[in-house]
Protein backbone atom coordinates (compact mmCIF):
# COMPACT_ATOMS: atom_id res chain seq x y z
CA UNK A 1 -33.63 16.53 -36.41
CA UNK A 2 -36.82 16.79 -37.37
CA UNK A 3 -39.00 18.25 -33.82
CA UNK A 4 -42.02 19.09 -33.10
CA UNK A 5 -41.40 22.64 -30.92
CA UNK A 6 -41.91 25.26 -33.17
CA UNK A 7 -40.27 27.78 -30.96
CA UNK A 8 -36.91 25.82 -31.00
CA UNK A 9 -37.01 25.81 -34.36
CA UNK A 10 -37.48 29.30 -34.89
CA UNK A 11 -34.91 30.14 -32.16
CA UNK A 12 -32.22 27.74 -34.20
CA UNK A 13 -33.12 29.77 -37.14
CA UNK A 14 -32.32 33.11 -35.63
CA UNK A 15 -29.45 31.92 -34.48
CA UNK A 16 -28.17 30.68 -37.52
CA UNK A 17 -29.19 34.26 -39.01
CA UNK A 18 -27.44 36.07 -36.52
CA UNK A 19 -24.41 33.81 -37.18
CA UNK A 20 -24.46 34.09 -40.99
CA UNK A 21 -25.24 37.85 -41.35
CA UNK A 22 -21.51 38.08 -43.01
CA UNK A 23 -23.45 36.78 -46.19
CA UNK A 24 -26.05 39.59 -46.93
CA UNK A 25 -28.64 36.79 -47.14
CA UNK A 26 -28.96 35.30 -43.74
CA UNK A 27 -32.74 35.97 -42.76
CA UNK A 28 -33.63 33.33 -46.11
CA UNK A 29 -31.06 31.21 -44.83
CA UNK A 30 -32.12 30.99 -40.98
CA UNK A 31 -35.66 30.68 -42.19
CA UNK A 32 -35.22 28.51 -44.60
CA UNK A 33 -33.47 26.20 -41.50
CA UNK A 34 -35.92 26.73 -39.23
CA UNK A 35 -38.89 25.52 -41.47
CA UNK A 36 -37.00 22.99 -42.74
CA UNK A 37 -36.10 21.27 -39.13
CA UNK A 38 -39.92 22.18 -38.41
CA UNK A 39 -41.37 20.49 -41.35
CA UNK A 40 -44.87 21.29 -42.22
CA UNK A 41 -46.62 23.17 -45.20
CA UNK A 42 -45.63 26.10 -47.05
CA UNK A 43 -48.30 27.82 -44.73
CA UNK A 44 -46.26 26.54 -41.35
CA UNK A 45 -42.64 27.14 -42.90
CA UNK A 46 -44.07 31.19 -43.57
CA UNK A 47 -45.17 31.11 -40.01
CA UNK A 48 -42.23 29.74 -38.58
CA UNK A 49 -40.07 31.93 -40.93
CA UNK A 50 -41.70 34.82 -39.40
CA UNK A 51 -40.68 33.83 -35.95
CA UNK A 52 -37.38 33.45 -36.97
CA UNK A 53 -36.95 36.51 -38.00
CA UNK A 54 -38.61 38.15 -35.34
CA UNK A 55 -36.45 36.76 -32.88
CA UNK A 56 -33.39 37.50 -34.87
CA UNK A 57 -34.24 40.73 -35.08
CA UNK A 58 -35.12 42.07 -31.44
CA UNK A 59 -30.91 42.57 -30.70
CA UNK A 60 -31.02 44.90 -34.19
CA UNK A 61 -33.88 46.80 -32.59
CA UNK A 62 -32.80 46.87 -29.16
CA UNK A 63 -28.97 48.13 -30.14
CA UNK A 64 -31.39 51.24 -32.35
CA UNK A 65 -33.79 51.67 -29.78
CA UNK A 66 -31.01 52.33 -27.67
CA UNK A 67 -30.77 56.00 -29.22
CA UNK A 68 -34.03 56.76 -28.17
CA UNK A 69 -33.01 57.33 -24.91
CA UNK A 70 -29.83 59.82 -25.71
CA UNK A 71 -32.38 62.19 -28.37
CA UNK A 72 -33.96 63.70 -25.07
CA UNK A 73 -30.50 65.18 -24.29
CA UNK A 74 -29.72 66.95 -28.00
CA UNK A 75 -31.18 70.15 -26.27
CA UNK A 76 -33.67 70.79 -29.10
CA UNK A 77 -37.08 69.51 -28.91
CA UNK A 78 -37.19 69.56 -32.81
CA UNK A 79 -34.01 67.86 -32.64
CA UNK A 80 -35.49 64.93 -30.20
CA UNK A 81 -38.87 64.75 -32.06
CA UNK A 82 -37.33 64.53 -35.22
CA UNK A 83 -34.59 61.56 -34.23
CA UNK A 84 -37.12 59.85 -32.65
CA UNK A 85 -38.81 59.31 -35.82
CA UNK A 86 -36.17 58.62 -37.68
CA UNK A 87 -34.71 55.97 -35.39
CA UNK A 88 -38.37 54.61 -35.13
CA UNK A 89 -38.11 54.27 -39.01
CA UNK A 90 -35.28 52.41 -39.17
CA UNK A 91 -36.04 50.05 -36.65
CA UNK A 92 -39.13 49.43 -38.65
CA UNK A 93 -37.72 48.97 -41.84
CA UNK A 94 -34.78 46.70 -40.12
CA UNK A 95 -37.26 44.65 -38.29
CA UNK A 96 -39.36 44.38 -41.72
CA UNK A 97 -36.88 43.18 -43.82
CA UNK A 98 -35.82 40.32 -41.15
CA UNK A 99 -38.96 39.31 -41.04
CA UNK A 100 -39.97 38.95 -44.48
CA UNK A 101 -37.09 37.52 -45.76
CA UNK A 102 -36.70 35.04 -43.09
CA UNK A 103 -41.07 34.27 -43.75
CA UNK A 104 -39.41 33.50 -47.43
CA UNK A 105 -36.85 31.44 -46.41
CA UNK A 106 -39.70 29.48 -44.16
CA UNK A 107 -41.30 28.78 -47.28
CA UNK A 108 -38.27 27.63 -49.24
CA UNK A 109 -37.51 25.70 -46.18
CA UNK A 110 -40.49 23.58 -46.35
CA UNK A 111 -40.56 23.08 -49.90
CA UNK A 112 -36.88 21.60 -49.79
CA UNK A 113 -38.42 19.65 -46.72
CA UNK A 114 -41.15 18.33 -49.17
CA UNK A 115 -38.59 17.57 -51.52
CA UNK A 116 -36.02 15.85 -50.06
């Protein structure tokens, strides 16, 4: 399966990450799918990585973003302010890690693409 719509591919690949998160490894593993069913470069298999994990990480940031909205209601504007931030951090660092694992996989992907 070897098409041409980069976005499909990417999409595939988060999906397949969301599916195998069980194994601690699953944004190198969904990138590493998505750039190989992509084909392409090193360069294209880090970009379509990327997407990958991007996509499979908006429900990971929209499940901690979530708690942005109950910090207003602590009662302490220190409390709220200080949340926020941490929350903020955390998606960050989630959304980071997705990402640049899954731009790792990409390029794994397309070298085992080359390869095979």
């Amino acid at each position: 399966m070897n098409t041409d719509n980069t976005l499909l591919n990417a999409v595939i690949g988060a999906v397949a990450t969301i599916g195998l998160s069980f194994t601690g490894i699953s944004p190198v593993l969904g990138g590493a799918l998505a750039a190989y069913l992509d084909g392409g470069d090193t360069g294209n298999g880090l970009r379509v990585g990327a997407i990958s994990g991007a996509i499979a990480s908006l429900p990971v940031a929209a499940i901690l973003l979530i708690a942005i909205v109950f910090l207003p209601f602590t009662g302490d504007l220190g409390i709220a302010v200080g949340g926020f931030l941490f929350v903020l951090l955390i998606v960050a660092m989630a959304v980071g890690y997705t990402v640049a694992l899954s731009a790792l996989g990409g390029a794994l992907g397309s070298y085992l693409k080359a390869e095979l």
